[in-house]
N, C-alpha and C. Protein backbone atom coordinates (compact mmCIF):
# COMPACT_ATOMS: atom_id res chain seq x y z
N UNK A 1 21.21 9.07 11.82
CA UNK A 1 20.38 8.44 12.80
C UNK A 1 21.05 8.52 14.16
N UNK A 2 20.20 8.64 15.68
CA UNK A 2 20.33 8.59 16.55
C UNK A 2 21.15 7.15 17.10
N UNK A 3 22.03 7.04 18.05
CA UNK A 3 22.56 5.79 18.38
C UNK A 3 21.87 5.65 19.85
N UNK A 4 20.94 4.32 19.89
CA UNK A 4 20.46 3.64 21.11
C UNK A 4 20.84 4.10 22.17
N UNK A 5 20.97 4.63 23.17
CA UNK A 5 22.06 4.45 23.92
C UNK A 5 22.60 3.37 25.11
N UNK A 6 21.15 2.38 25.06
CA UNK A 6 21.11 1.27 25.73
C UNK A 6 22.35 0.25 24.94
N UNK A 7 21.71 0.25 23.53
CA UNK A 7 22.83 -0.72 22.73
C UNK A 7 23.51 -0.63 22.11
N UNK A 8 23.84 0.73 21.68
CA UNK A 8 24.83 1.27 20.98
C UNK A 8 24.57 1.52 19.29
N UNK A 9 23.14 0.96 19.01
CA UNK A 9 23.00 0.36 17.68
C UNK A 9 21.97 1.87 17.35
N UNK A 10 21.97 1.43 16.18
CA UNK A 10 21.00 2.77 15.71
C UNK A 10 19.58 2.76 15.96
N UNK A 11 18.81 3.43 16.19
CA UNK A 11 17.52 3.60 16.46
C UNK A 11 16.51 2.77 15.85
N UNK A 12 16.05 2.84 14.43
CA UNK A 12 15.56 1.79 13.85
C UNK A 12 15.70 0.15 14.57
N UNK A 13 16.95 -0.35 14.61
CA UNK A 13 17.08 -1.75 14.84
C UNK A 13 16.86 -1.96 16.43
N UNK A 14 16.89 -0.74 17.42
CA UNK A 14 16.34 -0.53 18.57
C UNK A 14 15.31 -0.82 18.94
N UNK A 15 14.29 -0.03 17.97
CA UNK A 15 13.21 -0.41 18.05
C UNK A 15 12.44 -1.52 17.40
N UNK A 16 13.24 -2.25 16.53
CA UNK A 16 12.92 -3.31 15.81
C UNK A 16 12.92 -4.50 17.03
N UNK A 17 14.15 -4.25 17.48
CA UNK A 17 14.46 -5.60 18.70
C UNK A 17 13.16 -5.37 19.84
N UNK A 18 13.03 -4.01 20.16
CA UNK A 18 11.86 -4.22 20.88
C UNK A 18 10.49 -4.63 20.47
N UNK A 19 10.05 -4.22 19.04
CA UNK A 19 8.92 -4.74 18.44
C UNK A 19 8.54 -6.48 18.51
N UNK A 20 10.17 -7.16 18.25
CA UNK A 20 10.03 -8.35 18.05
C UNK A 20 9.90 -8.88 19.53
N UNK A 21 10.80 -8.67 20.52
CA UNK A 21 10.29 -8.98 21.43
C UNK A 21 9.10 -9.14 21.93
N UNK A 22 7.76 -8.45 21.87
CA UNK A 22 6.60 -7.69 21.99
C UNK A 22 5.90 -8.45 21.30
N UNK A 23 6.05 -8.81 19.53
CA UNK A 23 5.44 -9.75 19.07
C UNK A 23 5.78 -11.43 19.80
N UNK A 24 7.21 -11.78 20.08
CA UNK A 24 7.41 -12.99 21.06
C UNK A 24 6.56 -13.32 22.38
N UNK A 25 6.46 -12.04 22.65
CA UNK A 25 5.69 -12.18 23.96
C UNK A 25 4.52 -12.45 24.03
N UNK A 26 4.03 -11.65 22.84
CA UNK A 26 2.15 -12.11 22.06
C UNK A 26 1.95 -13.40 21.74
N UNK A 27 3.04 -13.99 20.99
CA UNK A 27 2.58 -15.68 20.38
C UNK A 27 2.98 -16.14 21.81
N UNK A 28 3.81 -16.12 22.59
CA UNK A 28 3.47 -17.06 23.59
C UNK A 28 2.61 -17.34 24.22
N UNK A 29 1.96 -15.89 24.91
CA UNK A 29 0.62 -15.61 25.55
C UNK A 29 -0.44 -16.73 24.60
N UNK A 30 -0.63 -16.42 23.24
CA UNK A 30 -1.46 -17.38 22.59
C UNK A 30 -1.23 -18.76 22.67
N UNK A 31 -0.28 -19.09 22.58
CA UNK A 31 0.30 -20.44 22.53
C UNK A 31 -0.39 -21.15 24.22
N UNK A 32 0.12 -20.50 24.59
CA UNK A 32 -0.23 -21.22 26.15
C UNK A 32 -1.62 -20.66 26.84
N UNK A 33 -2.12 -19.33 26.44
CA UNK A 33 -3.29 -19.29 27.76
C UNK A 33 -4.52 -18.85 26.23
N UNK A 34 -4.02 -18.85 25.24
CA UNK A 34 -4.91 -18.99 24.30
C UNK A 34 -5.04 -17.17 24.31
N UNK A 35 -4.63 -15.99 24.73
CA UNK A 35 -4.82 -14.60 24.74
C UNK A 35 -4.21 -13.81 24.24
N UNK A 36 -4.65 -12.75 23.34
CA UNK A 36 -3.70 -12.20 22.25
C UNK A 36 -3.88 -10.91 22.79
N UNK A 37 -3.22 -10.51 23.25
CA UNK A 37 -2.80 -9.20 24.03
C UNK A 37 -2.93 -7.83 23.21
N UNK A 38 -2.57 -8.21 21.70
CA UNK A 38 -2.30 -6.80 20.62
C UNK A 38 -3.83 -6.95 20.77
N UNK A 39 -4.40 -8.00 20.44
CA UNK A 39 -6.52 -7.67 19.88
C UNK A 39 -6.75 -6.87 21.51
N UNK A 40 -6.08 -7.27 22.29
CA UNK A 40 -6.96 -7.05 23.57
C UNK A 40 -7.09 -5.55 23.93
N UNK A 41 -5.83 -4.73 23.23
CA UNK A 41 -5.24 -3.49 23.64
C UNK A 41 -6.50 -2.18 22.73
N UNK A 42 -5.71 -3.16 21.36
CA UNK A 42 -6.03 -2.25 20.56
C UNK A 42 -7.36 -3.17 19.34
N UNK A 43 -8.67 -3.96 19.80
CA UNK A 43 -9.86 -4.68 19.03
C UNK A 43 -10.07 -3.31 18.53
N UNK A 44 -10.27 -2.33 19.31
CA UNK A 44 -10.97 -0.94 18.81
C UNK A 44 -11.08 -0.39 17.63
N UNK A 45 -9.33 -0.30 17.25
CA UNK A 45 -8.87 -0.36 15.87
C UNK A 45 -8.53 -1.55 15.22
N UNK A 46 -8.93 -2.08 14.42
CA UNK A 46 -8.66 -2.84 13.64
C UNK A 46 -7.16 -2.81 12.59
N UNK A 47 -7.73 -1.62 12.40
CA UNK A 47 -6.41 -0.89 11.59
C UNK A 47 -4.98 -1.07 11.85
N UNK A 48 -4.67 -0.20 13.46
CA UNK A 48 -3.76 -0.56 14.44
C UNK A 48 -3.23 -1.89 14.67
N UNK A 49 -4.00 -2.92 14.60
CA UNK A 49 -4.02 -4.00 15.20
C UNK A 49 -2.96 -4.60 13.70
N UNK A 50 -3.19 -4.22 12.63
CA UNK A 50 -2.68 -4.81 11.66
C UNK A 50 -1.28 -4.31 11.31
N UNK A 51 -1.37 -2.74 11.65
CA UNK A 51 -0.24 -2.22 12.03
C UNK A 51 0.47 -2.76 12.30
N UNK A 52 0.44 -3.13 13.77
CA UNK A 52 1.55 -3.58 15.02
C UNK A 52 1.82 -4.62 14.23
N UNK A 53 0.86 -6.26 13.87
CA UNK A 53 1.39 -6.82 13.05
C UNK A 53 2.52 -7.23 11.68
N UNK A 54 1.96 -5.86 11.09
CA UNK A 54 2.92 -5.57 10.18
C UNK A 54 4.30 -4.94 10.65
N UNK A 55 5.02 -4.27 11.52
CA UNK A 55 5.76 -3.93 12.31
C UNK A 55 6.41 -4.77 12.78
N UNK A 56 5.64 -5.71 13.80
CA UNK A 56 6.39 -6.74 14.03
C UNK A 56 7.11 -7.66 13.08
N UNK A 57 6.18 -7.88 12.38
CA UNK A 57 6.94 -8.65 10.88
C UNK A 57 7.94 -8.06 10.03
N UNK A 58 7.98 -6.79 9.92
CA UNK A 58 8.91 -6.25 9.54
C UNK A 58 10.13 -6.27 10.54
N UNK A 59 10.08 -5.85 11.69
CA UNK A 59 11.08 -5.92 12.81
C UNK A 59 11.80 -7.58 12.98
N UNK A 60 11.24 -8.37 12.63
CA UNK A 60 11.91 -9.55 12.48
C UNK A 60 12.47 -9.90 11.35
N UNK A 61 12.01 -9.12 10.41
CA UNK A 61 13.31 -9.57 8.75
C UNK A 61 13.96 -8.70 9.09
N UNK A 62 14.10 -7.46 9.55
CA UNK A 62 15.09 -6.55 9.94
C UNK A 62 16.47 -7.29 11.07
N UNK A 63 15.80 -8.37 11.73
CA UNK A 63 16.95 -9.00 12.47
C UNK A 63 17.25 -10.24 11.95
N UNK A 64 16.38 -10.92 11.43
CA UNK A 64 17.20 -11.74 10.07
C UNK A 64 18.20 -11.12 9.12
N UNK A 65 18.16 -10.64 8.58
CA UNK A 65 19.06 -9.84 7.65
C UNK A 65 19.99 -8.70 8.47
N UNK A 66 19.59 -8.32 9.52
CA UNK A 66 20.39 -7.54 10.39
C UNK A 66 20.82 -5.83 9.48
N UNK A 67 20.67 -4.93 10.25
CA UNK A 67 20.87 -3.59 10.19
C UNK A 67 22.32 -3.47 9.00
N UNK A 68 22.67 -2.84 8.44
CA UNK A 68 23.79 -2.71 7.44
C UNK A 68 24.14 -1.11 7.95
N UNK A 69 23.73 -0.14 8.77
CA UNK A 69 23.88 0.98 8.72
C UNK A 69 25.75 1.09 9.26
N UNK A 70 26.23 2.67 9.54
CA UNK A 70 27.70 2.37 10.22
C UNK A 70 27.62 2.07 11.86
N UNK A 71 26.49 2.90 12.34
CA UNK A 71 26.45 2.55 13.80
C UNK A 71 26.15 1.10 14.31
N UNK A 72 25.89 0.13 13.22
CA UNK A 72 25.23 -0.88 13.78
C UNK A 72 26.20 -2.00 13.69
N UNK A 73 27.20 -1.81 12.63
CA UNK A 73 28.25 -2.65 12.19
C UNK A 73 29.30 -2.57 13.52
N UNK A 74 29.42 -1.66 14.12
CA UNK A 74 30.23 -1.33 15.10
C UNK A 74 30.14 -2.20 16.48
């Protein structure tokens, strides 16, 4: 695997941290102005929409449990 080069970490957990972020940023938006940004992008697909969901959810047990690879231990 490729190493981040922003964080040094491997690619996967790169993009995991950004997914979760992205989902953080969505529940807040809901939380406070009531607007869900993923339906807003992508209502079109439905599909997608469950996607990103699932992604995000995955990208957050991925930082619960945290990356085990060698680049990431480092």
């Amino acid at each position: 695997m490729k190493t981040c080069k922003n964080c040094g970490k491997c690619g996967p957990h790169c993009i995991g941290k950004w997914l979760v972020i992205i989902g953080g940023l969505n529940w807040g938006l809901m939380g406070l102005l009531g607007y869900n940004a993923v339906e807003e992008l992508l209502g079109a697909w439905p599909w997608l929409v469950t996607l990103v969901y699932v992604l995000v959810g995955l990208s957050a047990v991925l930082m619960i449990i945290e990356s085990k690879c060698g680049k990431c231990k480092r």
